[in-house]
Protein backbone atom coordinates (compact mmCIF):
# COMPACT_ATOMS: atom_id res chain seq x y z
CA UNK A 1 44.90 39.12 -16.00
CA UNK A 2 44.19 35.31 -16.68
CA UNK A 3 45.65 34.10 -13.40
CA UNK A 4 43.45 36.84 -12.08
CA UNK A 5 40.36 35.43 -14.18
CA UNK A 6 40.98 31.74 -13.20
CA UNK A 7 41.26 32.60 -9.59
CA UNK A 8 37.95 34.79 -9.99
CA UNK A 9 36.04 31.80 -11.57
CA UNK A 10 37.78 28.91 -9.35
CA UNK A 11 36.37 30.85 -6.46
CA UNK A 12 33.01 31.66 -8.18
CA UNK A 13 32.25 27.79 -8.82
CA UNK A 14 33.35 26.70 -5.01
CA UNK A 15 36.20 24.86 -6.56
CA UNK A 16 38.84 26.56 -4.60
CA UNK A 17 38.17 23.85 -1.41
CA UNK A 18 37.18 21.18 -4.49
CA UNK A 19 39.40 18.79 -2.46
CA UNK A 20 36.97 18.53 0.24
CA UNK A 21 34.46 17.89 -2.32
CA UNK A 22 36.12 15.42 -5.06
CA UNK A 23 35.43 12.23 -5.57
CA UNK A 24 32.62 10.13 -5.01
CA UNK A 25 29.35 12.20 -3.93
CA UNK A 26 28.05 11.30 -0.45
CA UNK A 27 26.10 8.18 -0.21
CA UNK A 28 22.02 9.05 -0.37
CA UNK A 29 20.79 7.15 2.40
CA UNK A 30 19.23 3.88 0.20
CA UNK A 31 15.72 2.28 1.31
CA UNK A 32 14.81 -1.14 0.28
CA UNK A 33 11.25 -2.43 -0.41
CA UNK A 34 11.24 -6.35 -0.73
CA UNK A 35 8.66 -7.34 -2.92
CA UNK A 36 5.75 -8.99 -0.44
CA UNK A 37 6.43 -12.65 -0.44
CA UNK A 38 3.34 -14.51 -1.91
CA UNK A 39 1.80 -17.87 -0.22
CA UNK A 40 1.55 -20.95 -2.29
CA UNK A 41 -2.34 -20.14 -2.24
CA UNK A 42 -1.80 -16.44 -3.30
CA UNK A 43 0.53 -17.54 -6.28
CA UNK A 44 -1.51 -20.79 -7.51
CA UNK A 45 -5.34 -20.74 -6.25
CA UNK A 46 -7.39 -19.47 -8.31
CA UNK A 47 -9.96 -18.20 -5.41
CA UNK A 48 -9.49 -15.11 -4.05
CA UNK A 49 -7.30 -15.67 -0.59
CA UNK A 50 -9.66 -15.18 2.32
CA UNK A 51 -7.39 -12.23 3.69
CA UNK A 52 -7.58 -10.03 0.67
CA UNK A 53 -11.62 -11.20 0.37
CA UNK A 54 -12.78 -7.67 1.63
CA UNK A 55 -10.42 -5.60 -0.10
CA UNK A 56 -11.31 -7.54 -3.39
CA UNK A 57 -15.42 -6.81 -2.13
CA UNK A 58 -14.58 -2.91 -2.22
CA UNK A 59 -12.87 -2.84 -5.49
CA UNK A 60 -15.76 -4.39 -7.42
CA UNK A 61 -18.46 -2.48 -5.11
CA UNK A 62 -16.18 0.44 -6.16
CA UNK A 63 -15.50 -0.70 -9.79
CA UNK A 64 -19.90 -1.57 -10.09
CA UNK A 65 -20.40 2.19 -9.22
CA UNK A 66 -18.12 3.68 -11.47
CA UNK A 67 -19.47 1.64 -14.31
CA UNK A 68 -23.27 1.81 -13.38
CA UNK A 69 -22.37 6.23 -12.65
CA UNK A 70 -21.19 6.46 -16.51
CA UNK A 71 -23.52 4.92 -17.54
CA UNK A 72 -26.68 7.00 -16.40
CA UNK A 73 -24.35 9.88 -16.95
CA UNK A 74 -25.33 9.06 -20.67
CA UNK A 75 -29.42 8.81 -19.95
CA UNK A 76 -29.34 12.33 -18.17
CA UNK A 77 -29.07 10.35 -14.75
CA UNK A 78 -32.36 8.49 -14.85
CA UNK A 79 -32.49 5.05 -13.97
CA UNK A 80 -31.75 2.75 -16.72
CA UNK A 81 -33.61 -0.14 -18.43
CA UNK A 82 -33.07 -3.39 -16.97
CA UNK A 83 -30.92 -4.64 -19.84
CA UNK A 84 -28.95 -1.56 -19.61
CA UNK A 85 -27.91 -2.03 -16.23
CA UNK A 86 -27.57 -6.19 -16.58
CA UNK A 87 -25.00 -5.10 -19.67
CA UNK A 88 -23.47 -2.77 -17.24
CA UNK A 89 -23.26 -5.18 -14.63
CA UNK A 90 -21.23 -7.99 -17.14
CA UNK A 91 -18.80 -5.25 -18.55
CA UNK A 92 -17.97 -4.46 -14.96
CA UNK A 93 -17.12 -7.94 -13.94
CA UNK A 94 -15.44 -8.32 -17.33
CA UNK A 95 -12.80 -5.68 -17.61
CA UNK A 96 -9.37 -6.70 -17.63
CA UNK A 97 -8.85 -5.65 -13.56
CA UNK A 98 -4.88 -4.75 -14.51
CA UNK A 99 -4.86 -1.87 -12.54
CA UNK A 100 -5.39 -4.04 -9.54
CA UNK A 101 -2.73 -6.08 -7.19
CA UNK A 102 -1.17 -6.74 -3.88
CA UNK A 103 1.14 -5.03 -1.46
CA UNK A 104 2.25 -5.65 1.92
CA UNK A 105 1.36 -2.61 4.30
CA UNK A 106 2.62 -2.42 7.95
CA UNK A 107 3.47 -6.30 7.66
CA UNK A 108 -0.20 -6.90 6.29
CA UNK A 109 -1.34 -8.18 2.72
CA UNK A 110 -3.25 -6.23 0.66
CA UNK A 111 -4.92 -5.28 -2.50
CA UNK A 112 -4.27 -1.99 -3.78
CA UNK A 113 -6.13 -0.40 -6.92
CA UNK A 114 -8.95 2.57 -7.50
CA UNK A 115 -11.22 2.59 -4.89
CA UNK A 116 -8.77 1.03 -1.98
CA UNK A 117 -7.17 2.94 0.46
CA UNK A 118 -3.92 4.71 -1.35
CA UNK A 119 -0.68 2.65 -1.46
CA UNK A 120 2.52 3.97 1.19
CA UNK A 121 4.74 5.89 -0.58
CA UNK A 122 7.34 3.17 -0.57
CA UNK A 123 6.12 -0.42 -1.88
CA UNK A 124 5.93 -2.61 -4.47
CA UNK A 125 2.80 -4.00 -6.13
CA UNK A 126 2.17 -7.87 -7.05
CA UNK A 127 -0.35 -7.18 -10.16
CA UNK A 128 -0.95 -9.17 -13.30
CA UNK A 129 -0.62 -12.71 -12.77
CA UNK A 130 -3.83 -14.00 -10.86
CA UNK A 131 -5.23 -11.09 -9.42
CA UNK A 132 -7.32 -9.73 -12.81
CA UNK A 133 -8.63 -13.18 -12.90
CA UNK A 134 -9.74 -13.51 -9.33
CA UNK A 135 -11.40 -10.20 -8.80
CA UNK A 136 -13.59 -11.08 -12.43
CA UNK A 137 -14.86 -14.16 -10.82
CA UNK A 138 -15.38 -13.09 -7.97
CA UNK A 139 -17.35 -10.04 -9.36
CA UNK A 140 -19.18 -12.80 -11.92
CA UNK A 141 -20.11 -14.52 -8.10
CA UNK A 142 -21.80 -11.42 -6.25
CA UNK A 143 -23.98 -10.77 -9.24
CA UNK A 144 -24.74 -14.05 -9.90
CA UNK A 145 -25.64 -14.24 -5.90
CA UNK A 146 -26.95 -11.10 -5.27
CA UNK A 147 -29.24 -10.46 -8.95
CA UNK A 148 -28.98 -7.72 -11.08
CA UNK A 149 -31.91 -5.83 -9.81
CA UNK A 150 -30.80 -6.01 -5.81
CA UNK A 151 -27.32 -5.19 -6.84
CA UNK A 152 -28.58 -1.83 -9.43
CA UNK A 153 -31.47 -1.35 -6.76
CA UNK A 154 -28.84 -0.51 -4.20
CA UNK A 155 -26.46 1.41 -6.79
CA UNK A 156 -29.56 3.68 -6.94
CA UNK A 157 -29.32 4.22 -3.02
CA UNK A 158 -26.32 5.11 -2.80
CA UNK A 159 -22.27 4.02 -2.91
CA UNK A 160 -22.46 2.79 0.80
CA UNK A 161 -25.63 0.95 0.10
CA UNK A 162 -24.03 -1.22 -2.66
CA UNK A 163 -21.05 -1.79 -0.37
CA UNK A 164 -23.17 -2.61 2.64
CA UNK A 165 -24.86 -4.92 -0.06
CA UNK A 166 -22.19 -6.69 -1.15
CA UNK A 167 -19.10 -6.62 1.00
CA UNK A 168 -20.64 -5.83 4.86
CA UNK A 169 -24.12 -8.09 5.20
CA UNK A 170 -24.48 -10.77 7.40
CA UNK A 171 -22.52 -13.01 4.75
CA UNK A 172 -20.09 -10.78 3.24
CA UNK A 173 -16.70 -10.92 2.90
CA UNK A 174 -16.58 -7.85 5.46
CA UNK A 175 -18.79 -9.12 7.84
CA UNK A 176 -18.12 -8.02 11.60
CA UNK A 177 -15.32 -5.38 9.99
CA UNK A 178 -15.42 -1.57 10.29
CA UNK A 179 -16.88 -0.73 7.24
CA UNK A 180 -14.05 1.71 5.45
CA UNK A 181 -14.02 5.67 4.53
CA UNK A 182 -14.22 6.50 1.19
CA UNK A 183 -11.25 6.79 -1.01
CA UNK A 184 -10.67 10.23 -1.55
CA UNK A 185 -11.13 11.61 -4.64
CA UNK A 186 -8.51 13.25 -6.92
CA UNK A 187 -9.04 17.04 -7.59
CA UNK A 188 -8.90 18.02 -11.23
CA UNK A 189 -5.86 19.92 -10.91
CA UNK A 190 -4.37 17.31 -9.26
CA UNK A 191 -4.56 15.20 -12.68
């Protein structure tokens, strides 16, 4: 009855070929991402490289509206008093910016973070380092540029009127580029 038993369960579990299947499991296929290899000028400047100029120019458009949204979320939506929005405006350009950095995508540098096009499932991300403090002065630059009223003034018109603002006129870092879609938004259940 226990020969009968082991035979039952040895057969059960597969194990009866467990030759064929015994020792090391089959190699998963492996996939390599190399870390994007940074420029002398991407590692030490500490100016935003040219390249990632218009990336950089949507993240703070994008990281303005977010900031500027919450905060007239608070007044009911109505438009807020000038030093409102000018406090607004300095936390923006202020924050830390960690969630920010560079990839290489299809053999092209460039910055990844909220508001920017999603990342490929495979890469790796170059944040920290320089990046946080780049994007801050840079933000610090298009207010100090642009003013606080021009910049909330087109806040009020709309998303794509503060990127068209800031990133896409005549002398933005977008200039003569197709301006890009939106990011799309997370659902709530996606969360």
């Amino acid at each position: 009855l226990a020969a009968w038993l082991v035979l039952l369960l040895l057969e059960g579990t597969g194990a009866v070929g467990a030759e064929e299947t015994c020792g090391d499991p089959p190699a998963a296929p492996s996939r390599s991402v190399p870390a994007p290899q940074l420029s002398p000028e991407e590692r030490l400047s500490p100016h935003m490289p040219e390249s990632l100029r218009c990336d950089a120019c949507h993240a703070i458009a994008f990281q303005i509206e977010e900031q500027l949204r919450k905060a007239e979320g608070k007044v009911g939506k109505k438009a807020l008093k000038e030093s409102d929005y000018i406090e607004v405006l300095e936390r923006s350009c202020s924050q830390d910016w960690e969630s920010y950095g560079m990839l290489e995508r299809d053999g092209e540098k460039r910055l990844s973070g909220p508001g920017l096009p999603s990342q490929p499932s495979l890469s790796v991300l170059v944040s920290g380092g320089p990046w946080p403090g780049r994007l801050s002065k840079l933000c610090h630059g298009y207010v100090g540029e642009r003013g606080e009223a021009q910049i909330y003034g087109a806040h009020r018109r709309g998303p794509a009127a503060l990127r068209q603002l800031l990133c896409h006129g005549a002398k933005g870092p977008c200039a003569g580029r197709k301006e890009r879609p939106e990011p799309r938004k997370a659902l709530q259940n996606e969360l």
